[in-house]
N, C-alpha and C. Protein backbone atom coordinates (compact mmCIF):
# COMPACT_ATOMS: atom_id res chain seq x y z
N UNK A 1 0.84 -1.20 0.00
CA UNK A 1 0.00 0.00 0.00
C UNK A 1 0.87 1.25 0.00
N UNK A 2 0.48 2.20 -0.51
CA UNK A 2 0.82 3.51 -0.60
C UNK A 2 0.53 4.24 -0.38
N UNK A 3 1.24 5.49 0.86
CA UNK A 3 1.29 6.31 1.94
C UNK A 3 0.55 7.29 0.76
N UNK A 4 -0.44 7.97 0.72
CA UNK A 4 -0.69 9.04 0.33
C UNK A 4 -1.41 10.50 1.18
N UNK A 5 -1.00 10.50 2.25
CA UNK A 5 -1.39 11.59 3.30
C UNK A 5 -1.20 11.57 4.70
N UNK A 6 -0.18 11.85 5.24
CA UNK A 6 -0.07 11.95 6.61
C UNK A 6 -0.50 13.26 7.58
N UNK A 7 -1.47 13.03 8.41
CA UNK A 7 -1.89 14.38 9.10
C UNK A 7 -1.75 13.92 10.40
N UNK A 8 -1.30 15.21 10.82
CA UNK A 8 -0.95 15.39 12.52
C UNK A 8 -2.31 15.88 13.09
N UNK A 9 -2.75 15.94 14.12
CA UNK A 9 -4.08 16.24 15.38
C UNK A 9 -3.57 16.45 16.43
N UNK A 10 -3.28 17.07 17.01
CA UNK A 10 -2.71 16.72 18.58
C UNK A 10 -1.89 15.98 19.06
N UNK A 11 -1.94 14.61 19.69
CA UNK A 11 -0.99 13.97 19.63
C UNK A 11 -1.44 12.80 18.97
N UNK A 12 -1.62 12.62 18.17
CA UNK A 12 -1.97 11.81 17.13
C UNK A 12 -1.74 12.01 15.98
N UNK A 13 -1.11 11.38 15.04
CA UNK A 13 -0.80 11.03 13.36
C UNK A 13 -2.23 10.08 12.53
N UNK A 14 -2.67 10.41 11.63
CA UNK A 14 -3.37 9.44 11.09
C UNK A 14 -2.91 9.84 9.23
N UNK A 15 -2.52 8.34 9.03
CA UNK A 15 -1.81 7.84 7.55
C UNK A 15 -2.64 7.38 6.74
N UNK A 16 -2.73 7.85 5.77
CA UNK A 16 -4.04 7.23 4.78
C UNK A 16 -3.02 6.40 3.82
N UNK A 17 -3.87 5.79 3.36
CA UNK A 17 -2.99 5.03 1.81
C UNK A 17 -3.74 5.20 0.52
N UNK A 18 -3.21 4.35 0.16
CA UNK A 18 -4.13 4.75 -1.60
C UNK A 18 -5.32 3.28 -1.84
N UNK A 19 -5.58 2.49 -0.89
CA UNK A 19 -6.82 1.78 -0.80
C UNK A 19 -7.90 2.55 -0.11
N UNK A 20 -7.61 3.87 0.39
CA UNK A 20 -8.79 4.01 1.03
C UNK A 20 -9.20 3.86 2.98
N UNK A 21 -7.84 3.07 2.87
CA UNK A 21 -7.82 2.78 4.26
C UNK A 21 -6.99 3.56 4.98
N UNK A 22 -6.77 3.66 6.55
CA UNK A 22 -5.74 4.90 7.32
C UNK A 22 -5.58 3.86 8.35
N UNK A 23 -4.81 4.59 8.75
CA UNK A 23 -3.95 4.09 10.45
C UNK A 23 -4.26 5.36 11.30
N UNK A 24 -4.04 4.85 12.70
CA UNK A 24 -4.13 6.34 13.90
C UNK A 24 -3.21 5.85 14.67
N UNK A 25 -2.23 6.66 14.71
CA UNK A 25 -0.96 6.42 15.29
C UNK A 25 -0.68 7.12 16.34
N UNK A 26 -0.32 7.14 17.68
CA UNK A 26 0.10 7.97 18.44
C UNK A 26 1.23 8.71 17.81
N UNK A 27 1.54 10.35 18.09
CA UNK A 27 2.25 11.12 17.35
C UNK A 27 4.16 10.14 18.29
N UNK A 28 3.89 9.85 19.46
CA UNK A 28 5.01 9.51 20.52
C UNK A 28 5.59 8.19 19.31
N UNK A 29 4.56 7.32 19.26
CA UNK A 29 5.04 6.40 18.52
C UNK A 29 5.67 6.33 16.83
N UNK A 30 4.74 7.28 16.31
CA UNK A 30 4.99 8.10 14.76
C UNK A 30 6.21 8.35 14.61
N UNK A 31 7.16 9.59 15.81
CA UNK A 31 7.95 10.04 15.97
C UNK A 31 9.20 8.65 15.45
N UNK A 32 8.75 7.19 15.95
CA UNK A 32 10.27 6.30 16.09
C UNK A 32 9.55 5.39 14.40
N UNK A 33 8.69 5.93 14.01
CA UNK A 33 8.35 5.16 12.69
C UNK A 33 7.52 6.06 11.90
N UNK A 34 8.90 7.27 11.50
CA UNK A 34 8.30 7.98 10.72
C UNK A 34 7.66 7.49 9.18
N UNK A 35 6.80 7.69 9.07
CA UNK A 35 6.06 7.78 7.29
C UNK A 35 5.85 8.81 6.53
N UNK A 36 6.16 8.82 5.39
CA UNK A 36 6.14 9.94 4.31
C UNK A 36 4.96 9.57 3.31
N UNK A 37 4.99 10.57 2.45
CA UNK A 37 3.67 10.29 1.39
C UNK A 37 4.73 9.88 0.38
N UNK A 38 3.82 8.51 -0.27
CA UNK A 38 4.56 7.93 -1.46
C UNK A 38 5.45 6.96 -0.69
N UNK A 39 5.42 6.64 0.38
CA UNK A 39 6.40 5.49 0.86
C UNK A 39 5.38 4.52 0.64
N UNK A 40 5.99 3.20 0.67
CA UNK A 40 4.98 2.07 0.32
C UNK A 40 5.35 0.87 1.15
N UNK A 41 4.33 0.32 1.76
CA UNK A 41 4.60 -0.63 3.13
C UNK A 41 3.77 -1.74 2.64
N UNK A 42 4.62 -2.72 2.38
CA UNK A 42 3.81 -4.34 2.55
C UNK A 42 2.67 -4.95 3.31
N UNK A 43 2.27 -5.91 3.42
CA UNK A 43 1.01 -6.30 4.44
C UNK A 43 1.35 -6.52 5.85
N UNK A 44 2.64 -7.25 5.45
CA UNK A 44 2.97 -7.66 6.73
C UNK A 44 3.62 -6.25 7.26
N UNK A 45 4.10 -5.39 6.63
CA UNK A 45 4.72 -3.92 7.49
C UNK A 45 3.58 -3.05 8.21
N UNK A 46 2.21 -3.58 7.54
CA UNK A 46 1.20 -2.65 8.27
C UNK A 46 0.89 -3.69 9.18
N UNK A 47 0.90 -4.84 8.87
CA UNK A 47 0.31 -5.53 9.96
C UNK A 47 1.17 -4.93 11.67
N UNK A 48 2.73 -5.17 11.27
CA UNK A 48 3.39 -5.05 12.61
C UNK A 48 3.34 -3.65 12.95
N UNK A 49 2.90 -2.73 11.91
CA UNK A 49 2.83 -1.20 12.75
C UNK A 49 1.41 -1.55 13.66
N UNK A 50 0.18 -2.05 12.90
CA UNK A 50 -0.53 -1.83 13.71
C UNK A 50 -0.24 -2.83 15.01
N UNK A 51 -0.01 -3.40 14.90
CA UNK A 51 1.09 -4.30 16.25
C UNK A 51 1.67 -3.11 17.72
N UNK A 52 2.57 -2.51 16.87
CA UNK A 52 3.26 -1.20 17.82
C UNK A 52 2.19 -0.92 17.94
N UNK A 53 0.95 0.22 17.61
CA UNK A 53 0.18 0.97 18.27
C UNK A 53 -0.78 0.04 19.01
N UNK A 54 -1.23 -1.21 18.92
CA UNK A 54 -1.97 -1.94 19.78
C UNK A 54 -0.91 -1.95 21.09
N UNK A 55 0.08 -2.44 21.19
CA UNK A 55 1.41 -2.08 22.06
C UNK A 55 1.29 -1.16 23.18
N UNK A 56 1.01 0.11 22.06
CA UNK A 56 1.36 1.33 22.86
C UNK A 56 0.21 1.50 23.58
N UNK A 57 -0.74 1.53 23.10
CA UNK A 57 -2.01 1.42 23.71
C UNK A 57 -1.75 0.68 24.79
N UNK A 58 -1.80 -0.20 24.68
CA UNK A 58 -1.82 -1.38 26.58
C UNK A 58 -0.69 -0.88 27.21
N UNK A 59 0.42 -0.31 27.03
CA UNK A 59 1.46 0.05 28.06
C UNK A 59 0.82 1.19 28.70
N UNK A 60 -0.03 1.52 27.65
CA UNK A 60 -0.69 3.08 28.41
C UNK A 60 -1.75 3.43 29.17
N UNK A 61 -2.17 2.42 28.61
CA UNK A 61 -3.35 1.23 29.61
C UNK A 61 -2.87 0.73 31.07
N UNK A 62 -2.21 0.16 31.30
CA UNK A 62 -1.11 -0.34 32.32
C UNK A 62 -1.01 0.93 33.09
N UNK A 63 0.16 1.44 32.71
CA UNK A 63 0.92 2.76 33.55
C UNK A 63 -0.23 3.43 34.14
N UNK A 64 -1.24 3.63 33.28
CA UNK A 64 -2.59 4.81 34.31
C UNK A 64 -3.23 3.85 35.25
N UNK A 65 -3.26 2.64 34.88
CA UNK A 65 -4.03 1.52 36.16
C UNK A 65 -2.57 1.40 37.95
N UNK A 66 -1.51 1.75 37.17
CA UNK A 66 -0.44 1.04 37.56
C UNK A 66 0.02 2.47 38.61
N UNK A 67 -0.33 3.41 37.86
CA UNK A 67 -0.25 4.56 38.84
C UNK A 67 -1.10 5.30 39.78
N UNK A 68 -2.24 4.29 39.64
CA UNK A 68 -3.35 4.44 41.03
C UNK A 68 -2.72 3.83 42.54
N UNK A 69 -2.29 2.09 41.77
CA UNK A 69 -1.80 1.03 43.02
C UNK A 69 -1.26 0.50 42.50
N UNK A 70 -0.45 -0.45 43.13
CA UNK A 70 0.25 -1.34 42.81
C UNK A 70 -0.40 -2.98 42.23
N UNK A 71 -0.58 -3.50 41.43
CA UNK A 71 -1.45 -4.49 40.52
C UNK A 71 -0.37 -5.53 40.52
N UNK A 72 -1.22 -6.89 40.80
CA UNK A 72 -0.54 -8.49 40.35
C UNK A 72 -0.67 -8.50 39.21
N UNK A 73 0.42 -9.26 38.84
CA UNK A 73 0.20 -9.14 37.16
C UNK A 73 -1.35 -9.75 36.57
N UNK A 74 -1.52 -10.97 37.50
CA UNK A 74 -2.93 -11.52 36.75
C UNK A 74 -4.31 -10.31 36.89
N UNK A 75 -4.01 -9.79 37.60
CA UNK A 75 -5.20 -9.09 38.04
C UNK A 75 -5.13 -7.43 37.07
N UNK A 76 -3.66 -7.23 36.62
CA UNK A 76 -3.70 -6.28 35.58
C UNK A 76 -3.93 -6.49 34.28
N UNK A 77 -3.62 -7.87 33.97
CA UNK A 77 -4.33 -8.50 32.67
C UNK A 77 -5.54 -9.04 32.66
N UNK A 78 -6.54 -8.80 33.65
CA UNK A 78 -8.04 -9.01 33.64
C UNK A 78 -8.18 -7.87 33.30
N UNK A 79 -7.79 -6.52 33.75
CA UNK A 79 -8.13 -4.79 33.53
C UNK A 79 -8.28 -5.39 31.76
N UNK A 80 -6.84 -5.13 31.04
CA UNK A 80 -6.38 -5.22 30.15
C UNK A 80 -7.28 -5.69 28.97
N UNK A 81 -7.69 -7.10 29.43
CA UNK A 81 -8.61 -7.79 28.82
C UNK A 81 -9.98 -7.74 28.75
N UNK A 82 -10.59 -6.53 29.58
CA UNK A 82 -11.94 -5.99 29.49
C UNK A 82 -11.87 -5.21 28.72
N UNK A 83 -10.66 -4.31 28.17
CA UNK A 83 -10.64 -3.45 27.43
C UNK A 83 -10.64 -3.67 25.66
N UNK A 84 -10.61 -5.60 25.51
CA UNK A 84 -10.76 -6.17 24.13
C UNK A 84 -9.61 -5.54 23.49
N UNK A 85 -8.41 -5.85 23.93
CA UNK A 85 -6.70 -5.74 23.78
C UNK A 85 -6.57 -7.59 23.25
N UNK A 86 -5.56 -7.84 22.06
CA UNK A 86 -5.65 -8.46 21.86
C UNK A 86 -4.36 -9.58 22.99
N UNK A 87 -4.85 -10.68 23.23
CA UNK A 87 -4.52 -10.95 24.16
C UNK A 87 -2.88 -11.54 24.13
N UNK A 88 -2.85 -12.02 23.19
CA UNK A 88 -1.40 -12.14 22.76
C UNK A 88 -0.02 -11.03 22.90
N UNK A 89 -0.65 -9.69 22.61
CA UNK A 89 0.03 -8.59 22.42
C UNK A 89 -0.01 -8.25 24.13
N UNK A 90 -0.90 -8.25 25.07
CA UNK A 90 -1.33 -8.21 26.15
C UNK A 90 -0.02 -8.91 27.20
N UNK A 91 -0.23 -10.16 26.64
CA UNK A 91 1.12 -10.99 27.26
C UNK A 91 2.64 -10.58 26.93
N UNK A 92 2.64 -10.08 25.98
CA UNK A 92 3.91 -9.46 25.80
C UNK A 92 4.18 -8.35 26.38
N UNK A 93 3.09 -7.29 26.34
CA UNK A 93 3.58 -6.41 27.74
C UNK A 93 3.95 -6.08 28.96
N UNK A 94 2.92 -7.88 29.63
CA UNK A 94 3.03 -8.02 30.67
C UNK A 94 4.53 -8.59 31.15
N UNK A 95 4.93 -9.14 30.36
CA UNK A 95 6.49 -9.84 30.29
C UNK A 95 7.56 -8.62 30.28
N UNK A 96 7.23 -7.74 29.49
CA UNK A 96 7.80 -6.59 29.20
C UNK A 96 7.87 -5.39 30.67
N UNK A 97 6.60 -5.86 31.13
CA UNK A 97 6.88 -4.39 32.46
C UNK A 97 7.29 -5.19 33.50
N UNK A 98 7.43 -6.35 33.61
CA UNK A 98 8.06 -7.43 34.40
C UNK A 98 9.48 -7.47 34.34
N UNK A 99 9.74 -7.25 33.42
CA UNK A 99 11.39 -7.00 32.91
C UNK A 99 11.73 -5.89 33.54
N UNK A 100 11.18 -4.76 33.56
CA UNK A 100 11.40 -3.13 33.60
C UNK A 100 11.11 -2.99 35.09
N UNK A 101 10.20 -4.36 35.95
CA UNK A 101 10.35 -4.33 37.45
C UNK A 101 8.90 -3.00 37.62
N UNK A 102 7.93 -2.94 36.11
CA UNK A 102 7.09 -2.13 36.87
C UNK A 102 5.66 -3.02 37.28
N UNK A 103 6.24 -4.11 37.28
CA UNK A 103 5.28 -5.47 37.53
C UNK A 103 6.13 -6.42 38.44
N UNK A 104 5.73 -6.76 39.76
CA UNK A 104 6.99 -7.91 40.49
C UNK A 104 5.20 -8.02 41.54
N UNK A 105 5.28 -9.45 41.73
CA UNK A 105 3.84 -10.21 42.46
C UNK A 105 4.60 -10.08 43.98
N UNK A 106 6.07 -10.30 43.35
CA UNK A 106 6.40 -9.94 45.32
C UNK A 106 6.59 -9.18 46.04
N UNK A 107 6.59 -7.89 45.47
CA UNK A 107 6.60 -6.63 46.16
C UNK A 107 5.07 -6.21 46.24
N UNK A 108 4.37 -6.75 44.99
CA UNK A 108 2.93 -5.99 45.31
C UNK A 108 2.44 -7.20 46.65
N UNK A 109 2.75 -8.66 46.88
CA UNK A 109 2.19 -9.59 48.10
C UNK A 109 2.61 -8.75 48.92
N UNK A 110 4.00 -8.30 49.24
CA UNK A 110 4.66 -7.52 50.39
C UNK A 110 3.37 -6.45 51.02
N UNK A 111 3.49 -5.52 49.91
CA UNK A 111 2.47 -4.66 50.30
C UNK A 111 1.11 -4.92 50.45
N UNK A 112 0.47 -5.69 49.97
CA UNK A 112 -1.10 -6.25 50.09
C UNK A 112 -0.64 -6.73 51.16
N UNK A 113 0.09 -7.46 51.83
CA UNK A 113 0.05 -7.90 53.41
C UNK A 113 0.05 -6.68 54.46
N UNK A 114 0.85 -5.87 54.11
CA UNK A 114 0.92 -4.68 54.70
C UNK A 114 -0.05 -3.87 55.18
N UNK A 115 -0.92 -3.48 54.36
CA UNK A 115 -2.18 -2.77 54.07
C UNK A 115 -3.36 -3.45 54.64
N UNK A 116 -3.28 -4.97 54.73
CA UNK A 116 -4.24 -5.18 55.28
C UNK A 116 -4.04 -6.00 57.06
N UNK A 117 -3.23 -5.96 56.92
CA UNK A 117 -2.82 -6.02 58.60
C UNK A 117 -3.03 -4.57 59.71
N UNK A 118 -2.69 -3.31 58.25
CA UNK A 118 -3.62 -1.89 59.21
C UNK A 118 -5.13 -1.99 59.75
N UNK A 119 -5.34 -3.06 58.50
CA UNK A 119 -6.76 -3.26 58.35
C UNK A 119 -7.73 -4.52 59.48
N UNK A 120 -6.62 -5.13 60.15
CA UNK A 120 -6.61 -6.02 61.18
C UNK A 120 -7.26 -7.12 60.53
N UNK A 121 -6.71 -7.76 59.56
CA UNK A 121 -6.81 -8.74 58.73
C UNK A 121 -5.94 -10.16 59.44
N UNK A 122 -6.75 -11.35 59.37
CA UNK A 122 -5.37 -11.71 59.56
C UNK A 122 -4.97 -12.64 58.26
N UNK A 123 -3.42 -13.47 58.52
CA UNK A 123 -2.47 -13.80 57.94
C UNK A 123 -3.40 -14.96 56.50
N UNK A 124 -4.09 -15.58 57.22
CA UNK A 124 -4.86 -16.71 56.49
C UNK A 124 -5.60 -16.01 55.30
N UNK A 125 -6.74 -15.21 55.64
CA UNK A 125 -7.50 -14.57 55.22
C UNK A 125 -6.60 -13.59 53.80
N UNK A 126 -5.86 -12.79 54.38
CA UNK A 126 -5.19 -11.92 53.14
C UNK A 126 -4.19 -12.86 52.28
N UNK A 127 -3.91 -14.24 52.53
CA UNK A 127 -3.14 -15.69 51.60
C UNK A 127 -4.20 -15.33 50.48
N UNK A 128 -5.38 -16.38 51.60
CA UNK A 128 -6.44 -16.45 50.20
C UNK A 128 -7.30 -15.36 49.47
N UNK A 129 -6.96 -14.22 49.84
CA UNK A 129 -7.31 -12.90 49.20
C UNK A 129 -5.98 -12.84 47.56
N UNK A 130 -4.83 -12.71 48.06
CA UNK A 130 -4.00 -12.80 47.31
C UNK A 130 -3.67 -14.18 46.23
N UNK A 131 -4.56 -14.75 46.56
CA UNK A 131 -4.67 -16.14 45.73
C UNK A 131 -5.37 -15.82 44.65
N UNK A 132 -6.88 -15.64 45.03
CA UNK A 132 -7.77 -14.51 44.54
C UNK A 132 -7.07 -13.87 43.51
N UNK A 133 -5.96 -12.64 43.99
CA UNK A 133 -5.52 -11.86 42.93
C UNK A 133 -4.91 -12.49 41.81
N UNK A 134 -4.69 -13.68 42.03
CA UNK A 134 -3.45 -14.49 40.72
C UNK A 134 -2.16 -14.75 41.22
N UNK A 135 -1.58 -14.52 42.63
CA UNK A 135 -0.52 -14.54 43.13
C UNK A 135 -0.13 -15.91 43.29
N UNK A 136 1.01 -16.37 42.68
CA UNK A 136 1.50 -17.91 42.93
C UNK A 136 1.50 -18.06 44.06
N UNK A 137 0.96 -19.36 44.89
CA UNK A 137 1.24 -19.87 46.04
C UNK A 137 2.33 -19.99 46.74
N UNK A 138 3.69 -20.27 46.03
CA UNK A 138 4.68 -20.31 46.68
C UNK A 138 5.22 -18.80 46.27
N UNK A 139 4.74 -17.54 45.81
CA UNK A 139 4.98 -16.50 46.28
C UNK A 139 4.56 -16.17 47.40
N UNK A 140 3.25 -16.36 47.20
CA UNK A 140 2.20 -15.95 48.79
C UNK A 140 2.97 -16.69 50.08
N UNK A 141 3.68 -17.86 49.68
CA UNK A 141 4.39 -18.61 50.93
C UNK A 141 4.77 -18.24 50.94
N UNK A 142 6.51 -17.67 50.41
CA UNK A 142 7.46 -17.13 50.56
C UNK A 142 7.78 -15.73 51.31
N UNK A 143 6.74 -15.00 51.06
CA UNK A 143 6.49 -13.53 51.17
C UNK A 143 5.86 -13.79 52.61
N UNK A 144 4.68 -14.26 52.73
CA UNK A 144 3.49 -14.32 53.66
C UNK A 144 5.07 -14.87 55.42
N UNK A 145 5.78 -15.76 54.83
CA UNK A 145 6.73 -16.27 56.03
C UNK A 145 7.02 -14.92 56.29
N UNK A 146 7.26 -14.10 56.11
CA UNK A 146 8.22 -12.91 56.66
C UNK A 146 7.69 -12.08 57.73
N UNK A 147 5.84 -12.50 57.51
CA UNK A 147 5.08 -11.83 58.20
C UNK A 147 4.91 -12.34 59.70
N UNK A 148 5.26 -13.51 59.87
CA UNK A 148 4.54 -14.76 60.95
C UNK A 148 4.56 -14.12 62.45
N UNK A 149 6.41 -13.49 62.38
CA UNK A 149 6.43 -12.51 63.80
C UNK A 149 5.57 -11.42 63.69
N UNK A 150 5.21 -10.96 63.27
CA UNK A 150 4.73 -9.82 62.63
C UNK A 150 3.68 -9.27 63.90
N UNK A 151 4.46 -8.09 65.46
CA UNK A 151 3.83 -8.01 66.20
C UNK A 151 1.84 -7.30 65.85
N UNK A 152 1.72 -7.19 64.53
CA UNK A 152 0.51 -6.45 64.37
C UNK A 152 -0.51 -7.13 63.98
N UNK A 153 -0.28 -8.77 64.29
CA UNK A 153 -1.18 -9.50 63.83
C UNK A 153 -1.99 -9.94 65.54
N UNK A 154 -0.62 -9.99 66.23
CA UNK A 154 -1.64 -10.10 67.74
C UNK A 154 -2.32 -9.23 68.55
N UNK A 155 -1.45 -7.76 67.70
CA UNK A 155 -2.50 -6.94 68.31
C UNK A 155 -3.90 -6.82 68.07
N UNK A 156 -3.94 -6.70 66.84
CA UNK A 156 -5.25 -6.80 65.64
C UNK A 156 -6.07 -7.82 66.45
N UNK A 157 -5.64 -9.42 66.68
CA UNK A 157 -6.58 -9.93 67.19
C UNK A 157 -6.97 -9.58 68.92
N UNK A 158 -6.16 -9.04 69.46
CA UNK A 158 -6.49 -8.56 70.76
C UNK A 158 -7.35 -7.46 70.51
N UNK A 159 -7.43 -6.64 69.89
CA UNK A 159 -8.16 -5.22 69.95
C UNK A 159 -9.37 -6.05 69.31
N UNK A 160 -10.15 -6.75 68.40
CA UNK A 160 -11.09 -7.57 67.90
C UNK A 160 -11.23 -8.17 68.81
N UNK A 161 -10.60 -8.73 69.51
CA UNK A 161 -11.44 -10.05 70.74
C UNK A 161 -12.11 -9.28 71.78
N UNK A 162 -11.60 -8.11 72.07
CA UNK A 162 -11.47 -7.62 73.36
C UNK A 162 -13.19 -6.37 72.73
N UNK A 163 -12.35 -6.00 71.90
CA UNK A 163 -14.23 -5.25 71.10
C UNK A 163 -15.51 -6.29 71.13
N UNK A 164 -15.52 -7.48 70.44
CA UNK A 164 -16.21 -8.74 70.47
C UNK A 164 -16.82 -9.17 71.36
N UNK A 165 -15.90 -9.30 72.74
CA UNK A 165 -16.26 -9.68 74.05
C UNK A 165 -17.07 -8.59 74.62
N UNK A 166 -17.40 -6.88 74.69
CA UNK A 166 -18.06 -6.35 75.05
C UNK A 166 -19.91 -6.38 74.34
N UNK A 167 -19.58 -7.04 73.04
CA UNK A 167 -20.64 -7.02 72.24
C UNK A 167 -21.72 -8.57 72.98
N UNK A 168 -20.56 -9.45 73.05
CA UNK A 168 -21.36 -10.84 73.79
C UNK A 168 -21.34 -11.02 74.95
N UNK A 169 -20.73 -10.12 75.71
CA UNK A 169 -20.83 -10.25 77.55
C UNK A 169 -22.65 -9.18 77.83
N UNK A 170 -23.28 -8.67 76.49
CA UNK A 170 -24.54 -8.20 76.48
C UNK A 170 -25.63 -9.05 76.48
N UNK A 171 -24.99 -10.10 76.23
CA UNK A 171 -25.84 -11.40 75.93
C UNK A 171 -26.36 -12.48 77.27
N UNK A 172 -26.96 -13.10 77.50
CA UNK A 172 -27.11 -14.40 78.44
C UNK A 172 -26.18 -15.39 78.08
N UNK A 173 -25.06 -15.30 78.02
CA UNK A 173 -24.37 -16.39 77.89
C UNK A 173 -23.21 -17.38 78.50
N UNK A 174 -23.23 -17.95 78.45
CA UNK A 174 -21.72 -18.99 79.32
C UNK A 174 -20.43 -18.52 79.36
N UNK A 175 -19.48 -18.19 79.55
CA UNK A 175 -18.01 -18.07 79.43
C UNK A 175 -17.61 -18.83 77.87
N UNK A 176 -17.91 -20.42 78.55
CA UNK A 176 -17.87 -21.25 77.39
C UNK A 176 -18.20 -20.81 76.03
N UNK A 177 -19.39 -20.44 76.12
CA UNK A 177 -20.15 -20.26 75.00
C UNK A 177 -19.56 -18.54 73.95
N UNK A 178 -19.12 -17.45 75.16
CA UNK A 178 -18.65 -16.70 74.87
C UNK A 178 -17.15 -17.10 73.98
N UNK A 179 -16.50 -18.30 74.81
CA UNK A 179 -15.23 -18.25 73.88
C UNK A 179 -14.97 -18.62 72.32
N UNK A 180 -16.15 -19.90 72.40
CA UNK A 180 -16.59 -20.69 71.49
C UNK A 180 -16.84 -19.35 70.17
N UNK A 181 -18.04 -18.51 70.64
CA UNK A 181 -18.49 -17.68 69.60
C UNK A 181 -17.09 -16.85 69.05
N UNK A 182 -16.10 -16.40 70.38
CA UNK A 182 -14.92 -15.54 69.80
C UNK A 182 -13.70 -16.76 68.93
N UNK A 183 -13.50 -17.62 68.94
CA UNK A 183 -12.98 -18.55 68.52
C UNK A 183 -13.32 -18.36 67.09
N UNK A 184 -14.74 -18.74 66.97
CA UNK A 184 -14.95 -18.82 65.27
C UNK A 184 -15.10 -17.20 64.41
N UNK A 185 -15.27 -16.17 65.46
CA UNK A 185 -14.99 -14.44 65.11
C UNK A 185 -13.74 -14.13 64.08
N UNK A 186 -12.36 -14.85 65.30
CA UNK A 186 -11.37 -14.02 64.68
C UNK A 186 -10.80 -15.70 64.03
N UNK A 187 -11.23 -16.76 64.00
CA UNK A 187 -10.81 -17.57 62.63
C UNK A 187 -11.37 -17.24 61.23
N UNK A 188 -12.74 -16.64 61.39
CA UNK A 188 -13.06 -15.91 59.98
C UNK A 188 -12.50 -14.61 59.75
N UNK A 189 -12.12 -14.11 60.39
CA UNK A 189 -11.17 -12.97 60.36
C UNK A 189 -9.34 -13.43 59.87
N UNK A 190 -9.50 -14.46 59.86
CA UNK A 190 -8.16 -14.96 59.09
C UNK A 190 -7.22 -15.64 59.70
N UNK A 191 -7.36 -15.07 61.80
CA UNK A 191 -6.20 -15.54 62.55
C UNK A 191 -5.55 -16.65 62.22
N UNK A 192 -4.42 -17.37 63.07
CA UNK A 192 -3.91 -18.56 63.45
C UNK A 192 -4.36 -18.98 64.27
N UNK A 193 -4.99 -20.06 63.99
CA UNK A 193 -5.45 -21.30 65.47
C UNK A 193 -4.43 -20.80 66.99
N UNK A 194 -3.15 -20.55 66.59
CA UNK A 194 -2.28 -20.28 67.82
C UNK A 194 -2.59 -18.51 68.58
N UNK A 195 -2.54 -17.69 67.43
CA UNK A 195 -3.14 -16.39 67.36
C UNK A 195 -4.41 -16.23 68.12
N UNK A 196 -5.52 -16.92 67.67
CA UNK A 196 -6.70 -16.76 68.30
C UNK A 196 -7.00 -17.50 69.51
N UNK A 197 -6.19 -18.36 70.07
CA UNK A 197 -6.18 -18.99 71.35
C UNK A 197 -5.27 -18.34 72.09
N UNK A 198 -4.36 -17.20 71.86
CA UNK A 198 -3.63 -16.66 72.65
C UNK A 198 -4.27 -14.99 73.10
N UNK A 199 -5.24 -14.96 71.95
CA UNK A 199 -6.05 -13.62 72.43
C UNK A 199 -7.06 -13.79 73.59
N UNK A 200 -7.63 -15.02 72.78
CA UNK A 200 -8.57 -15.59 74.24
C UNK A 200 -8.34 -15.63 75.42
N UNK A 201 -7.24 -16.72 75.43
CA UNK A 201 -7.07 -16.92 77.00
C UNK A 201 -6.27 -15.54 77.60
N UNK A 202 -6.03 -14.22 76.99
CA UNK A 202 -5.59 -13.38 77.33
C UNK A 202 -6.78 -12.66 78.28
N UNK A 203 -7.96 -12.93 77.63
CA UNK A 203 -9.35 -12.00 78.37
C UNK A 203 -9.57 -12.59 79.50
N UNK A 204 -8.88 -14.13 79.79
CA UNK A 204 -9.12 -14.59 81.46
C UNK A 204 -11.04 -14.66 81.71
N UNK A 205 -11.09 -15.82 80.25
CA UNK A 205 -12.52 -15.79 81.08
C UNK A 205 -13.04 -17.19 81.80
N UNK A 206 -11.62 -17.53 81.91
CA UNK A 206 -12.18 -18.76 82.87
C UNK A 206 -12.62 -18.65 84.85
C-alpha cells in the first residue's frame, strides 16, 4: 500500500494510503516510525505497525491503572482484557513491564500484606485474598513467612477479641459459649489457630 497523506491532530498522526484505508498512530510512537507520502509498506509492514500501536495502547493502559496502586500481574491482565486488547500482544507487555520491574507479584504480596494487617486482617484470610488476585502460592508462601512474627497480627486480634467480648458479655451467655463464639470471630477474620487462642485466653474468662 501507498502512503498518500499523513496528518498530525494533537498527539496523534493518522496515515491514509491509496486503498482508502488509514492508520491512527500515536504522534510519541509516529515520531520512532516515521512515514512519508509515497512510501509504500507491505502487508505484513502494516500488519506489525498496527502491532506497535496496539502495544502502545496497553502500556498506556497499564501505567494509568499502575499509577493508582500497585497491581498483580494476573489481576492487571483481567483490567487489560476488558478493554478487548488483543490478548497475545497483552502478554507481551506483561512480560515486558516485568522485565522493567514495573510489575513484580512480590513486592505488590509484600504490600497487600501490609495494608491489610492496618486493616486487622489476619495472615490466612489476606493468603487467600492474594490467591484470589493471581498470586503464585509459593509467592504468597514465601512472602506471607516474613510476616509470621509480625507483632501487628496479635495486636489486631487482641483489639477484635477484646471489642467482640463487650458485644457478647450483652448477651445471656456462658463463658464457654462466649469463647466458642470468639474462637470462630477471629478464625473468619483470618487468625492462626495459635493467634486466636492466645487472644482468648488473654481476656481470662475462665
Amino acid at each position: 500500500m501507498i502512503v498518500t497523506k499523513v496528518v498530525k491532530k494533537r498527539s496523534k498522526v493518522t496515515v491514509y494510503f491509496d486503498n482508502e484505508e488509514s492508520l491512527v498512530i500515536p504522534y510519541e510512537l509516529f515520531l520512532k516510525n516515521t512515514l512519508f507520502v509515497d512510501d509504500v509498506l507491505t502487508e505484513e509492514e502494516i500488519n506489525k505497525l498496527n502491532d506497535k500501536v496496539e502495544i502502545y495502547k496497553i502500556k498506556q493502559s497499564s501505567f494509568v491503572y499502575l499509577s493508582g496502586r500497585n497491581h498483580s500481574k494476573y489481576e492487571l491482565k483481567l483490567k487489560l482484557l476488558k478493554k478487548s486488547y488483543n490478548k497475545h500482544l497483552i502478554n507481551f507487555v506483561l512480560s515486558d513491564l516485568q522485565r522493567l520491574n514495573y510489575l513484580d507479584d512480590r513486592e505488590f504480596a509484600k504490600q497487600y500484606i501490609n495494608a491489610k494487617l492496618k486493616k486487622k486482617k489476619g495472615i490466612r484470610l489476606i493468603k487467600l485474598e492474594l490467591s484470589k488476585k493471581g498470586v503464585r502460592r509459593e509467592i504468597i508462601e514465601e512472602v506471607s513467612a516474613k510476616f509470621l512474627d509480625d507483632p501487628r497480627m496479635k495486636e489486631a486480634a487482641k483489639f477484635l477479641s477484646e471489642k467482640k467480648l463487650k458485644v457478647l458479655q450483652r448477651k445471656d451467655q456462658t463463658n464457654l459459649q462466649i469463647k466458642q463464639k470468639l474462637f470462630s470471630f477471629l478464625s473468619n477474620k483470618g487468625f492462626t489457630t495459635e493467634i486466636v487462642k492466645e487472644a482468648i485466653n488473654n481476656l481470662k474468662l475462665d
